[in-house]
Structures are given as structure tokens and as C-alpha cells.
N, C-alpha and C. Protein backbone atom coordinates (compact mmCIF):
# COMPACT_ATOMS: atom_id res chain seq x y z
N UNK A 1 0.85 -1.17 0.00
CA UNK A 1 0.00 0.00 0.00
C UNK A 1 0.89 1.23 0.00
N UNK A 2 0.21 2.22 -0.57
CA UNK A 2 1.01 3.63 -0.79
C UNK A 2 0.23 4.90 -0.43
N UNK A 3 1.11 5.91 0.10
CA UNK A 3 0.25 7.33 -0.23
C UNK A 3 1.58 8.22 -0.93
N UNK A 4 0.22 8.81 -1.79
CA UNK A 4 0.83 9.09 -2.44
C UNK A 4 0.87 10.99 -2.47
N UNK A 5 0.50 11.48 -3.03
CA UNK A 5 0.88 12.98 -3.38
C UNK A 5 -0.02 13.82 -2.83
N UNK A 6 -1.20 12.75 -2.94
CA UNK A 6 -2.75 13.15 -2.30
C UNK A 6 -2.74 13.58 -1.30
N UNK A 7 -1.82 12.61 -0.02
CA UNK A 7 -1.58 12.26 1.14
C UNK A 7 -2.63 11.62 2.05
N UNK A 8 -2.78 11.61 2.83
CA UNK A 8 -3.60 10.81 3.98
C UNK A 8 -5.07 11.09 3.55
N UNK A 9 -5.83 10.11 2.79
CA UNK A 9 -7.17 10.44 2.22
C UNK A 9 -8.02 9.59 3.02
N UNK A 10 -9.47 9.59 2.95
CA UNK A 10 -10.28 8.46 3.00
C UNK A 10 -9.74 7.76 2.94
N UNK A 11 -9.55 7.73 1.63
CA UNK A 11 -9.32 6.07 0.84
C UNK A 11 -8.48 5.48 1.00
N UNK A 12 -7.18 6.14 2.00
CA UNK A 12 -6.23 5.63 2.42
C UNK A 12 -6.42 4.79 3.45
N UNK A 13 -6.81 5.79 4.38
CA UNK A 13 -7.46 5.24 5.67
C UNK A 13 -8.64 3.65 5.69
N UNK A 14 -9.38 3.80 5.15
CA UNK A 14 -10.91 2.73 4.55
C UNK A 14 -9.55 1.98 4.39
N UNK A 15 -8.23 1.40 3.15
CA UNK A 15 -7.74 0.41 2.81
C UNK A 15 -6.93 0.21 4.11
N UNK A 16 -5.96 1.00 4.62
CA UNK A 16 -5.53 0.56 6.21
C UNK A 16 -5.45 -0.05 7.00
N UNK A 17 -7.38 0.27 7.40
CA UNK A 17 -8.36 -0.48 8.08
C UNK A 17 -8.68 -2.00 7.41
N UNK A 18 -9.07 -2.18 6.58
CA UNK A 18 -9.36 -3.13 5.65
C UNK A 18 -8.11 -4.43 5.83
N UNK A 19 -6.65 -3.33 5.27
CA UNK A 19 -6.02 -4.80 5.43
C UNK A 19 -5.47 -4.96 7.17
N UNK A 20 -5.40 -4.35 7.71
CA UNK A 20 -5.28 -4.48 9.44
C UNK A 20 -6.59 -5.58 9.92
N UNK A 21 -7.41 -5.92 9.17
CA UNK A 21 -8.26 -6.70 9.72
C UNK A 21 -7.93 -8.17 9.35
N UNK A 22 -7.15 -7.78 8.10
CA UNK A 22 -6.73 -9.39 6.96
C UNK A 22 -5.28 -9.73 7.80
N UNK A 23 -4.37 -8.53 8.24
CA UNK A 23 -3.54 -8.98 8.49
C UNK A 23 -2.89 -8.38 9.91
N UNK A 24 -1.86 -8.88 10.49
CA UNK A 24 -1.77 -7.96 11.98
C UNK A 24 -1.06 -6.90 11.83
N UNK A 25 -0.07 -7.09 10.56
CA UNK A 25 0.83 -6.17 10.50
C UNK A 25 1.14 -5.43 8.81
N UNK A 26 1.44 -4.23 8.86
CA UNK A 26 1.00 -3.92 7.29
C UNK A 26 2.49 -2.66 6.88
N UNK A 27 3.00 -2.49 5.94
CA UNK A 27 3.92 -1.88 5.65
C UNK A 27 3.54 -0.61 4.44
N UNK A 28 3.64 0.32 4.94
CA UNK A 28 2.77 1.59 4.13
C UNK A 28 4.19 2.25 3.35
N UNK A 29 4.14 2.63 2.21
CA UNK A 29 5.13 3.90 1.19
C UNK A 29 4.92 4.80 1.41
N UNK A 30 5.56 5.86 1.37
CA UNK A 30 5.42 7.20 1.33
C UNK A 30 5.92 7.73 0.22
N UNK A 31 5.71 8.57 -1.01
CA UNK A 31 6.03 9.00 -1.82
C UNK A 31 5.51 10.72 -2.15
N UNK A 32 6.77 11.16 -2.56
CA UNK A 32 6.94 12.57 -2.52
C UNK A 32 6.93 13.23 -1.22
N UNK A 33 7.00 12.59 -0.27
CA UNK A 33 6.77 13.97 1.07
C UNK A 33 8.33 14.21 1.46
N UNK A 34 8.66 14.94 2.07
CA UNK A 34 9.84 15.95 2.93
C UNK A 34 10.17 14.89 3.98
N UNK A 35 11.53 14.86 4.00
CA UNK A 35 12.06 14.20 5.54
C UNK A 35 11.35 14.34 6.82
N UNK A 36 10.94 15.87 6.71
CA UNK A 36 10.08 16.34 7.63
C UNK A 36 9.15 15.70 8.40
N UNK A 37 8.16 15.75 7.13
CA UNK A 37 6.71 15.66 7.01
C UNK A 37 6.68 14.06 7.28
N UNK A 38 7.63 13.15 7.05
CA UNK A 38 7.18 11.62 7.34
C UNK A 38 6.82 11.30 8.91
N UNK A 39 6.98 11.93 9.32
CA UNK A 39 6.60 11.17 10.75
C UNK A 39 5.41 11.94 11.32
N UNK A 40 5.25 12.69 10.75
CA UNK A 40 3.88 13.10 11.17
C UNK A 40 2.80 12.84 10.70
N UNK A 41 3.00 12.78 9.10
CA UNK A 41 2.14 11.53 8.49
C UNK A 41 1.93 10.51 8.89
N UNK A 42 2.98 9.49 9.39
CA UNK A 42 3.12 8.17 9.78
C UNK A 42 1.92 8.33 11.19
N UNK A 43 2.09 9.13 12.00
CA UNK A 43 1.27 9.39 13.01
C UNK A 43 -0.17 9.83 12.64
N UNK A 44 -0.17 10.70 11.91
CA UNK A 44 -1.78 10.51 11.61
C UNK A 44 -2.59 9.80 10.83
N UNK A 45 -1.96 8.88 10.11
CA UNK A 45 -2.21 7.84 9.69
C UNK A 45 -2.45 6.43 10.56
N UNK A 46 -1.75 6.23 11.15
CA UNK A 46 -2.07 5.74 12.98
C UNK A 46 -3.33 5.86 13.56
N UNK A 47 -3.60 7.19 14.10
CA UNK A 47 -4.03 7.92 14.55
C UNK A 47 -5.60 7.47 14.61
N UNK A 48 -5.59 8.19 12.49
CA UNK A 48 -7.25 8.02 12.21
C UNK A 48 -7.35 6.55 11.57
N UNK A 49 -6.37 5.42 11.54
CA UNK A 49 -6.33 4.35 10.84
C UNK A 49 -7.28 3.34 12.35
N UNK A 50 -7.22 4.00 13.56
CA UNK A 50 -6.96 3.43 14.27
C UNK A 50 -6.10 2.18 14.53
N UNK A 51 -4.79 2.60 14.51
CA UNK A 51 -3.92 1.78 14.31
C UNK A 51 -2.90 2.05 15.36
N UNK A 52 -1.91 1.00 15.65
CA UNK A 52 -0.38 1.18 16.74
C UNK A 52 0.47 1.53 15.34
N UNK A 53 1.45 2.50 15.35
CA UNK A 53 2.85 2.83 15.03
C UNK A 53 3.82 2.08 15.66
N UNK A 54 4.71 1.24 14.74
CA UNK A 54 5.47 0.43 15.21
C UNK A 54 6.89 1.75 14.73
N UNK A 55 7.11 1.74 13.28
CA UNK A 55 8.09 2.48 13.32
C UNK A 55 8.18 3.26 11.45
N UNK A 56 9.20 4.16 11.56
CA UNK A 56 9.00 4.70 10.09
C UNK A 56 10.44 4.62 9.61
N UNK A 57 10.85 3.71 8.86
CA UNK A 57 12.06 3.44 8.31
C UNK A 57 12.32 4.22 6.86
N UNK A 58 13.05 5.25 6.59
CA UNK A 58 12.76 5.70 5.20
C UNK A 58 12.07 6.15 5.31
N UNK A 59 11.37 5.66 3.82
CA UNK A 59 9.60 6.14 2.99
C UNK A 59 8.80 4.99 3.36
N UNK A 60 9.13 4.45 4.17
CA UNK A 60 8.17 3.04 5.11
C UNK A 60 7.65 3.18 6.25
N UNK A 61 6.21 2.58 6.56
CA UNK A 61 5.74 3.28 7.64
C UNK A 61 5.20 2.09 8.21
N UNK A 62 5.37 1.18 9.11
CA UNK A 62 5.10 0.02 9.57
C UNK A 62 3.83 0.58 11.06
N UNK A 63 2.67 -0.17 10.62
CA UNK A 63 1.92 -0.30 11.50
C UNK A 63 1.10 -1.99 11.65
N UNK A 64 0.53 -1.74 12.91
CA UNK A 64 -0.26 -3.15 13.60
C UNK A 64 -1.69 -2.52 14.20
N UNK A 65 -2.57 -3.66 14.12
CA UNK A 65 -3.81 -3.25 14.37
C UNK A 65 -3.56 -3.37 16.08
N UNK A 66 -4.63 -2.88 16.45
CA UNK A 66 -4.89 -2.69 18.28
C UNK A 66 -4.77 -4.04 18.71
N UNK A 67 -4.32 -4.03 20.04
CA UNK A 67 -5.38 -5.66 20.56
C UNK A 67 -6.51 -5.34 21.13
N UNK A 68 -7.40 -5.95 21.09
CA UNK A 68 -8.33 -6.01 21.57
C UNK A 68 -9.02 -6.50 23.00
N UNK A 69 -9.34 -5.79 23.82
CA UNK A 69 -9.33 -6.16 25.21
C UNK A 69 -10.21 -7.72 25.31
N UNK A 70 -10.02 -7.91 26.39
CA UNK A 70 -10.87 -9.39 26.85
C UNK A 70 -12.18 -9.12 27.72
């Protein structure tokens, strides 16, 4: 999965969610943004993905879905 120029859309978010349910752990691209700007993306992408931030390597943005209480 990628974001791309758009940046953090719906449609980003909706697929996120989607494969965080298929899988525990998911590896996101980043393309075109600023050294800057990646980790704050990476975080609000988290954020509204409802998702854990594991870590942002590069233009890679590694997240895991929640656990879920008992």
C-alpha cells in the first residue's frame, strides 16, 4: 500500500483499516513527502487508521492493528 501525493485520504485510511483486519501487521510507502513531514504523516495515519505505530524506516511506515481487550 502507498500514499501518495494526495496524502492521507479516505481512501487511504478505509484500505488501512481493511487490510489491518486481513492482516496484523501492514507496511505503508510514502512518496513525494519531505524528511520532515514523514513522521507526522506516519502518526496521523495511525491515529485516524486506528492503528499502533510500530516504526517509520525511510519512505516506510510500519503499522499493527490494536489488541483487543478481553
Amino acid at each position: 500500500m502507498a500514499v501518495g501525493k494526495s496524502g492521507v485520504t479516505d481512501q487511504v485510511i478505509a484500505e488501512i483499516q481493511k487490510q489491518l483486519k486481513k492482516k496484523r501487521i501492514i507496511k505503508i510507502k510514502l512518496h513525494g513527502e519531505s524528511k520532515i513531514g514523514r513522521t507526522e504523516i506516519a502518526k496521523e495515519l495511525a491515529s485516524r487508521s486506528g492503528a499502533n505505530l510500530v516504526e517509520v524506516r525511510g519512505f516506510t511506515v510500519v503499522v499493527t492493528r490494536k489488541k483487543q481487550k478481553l
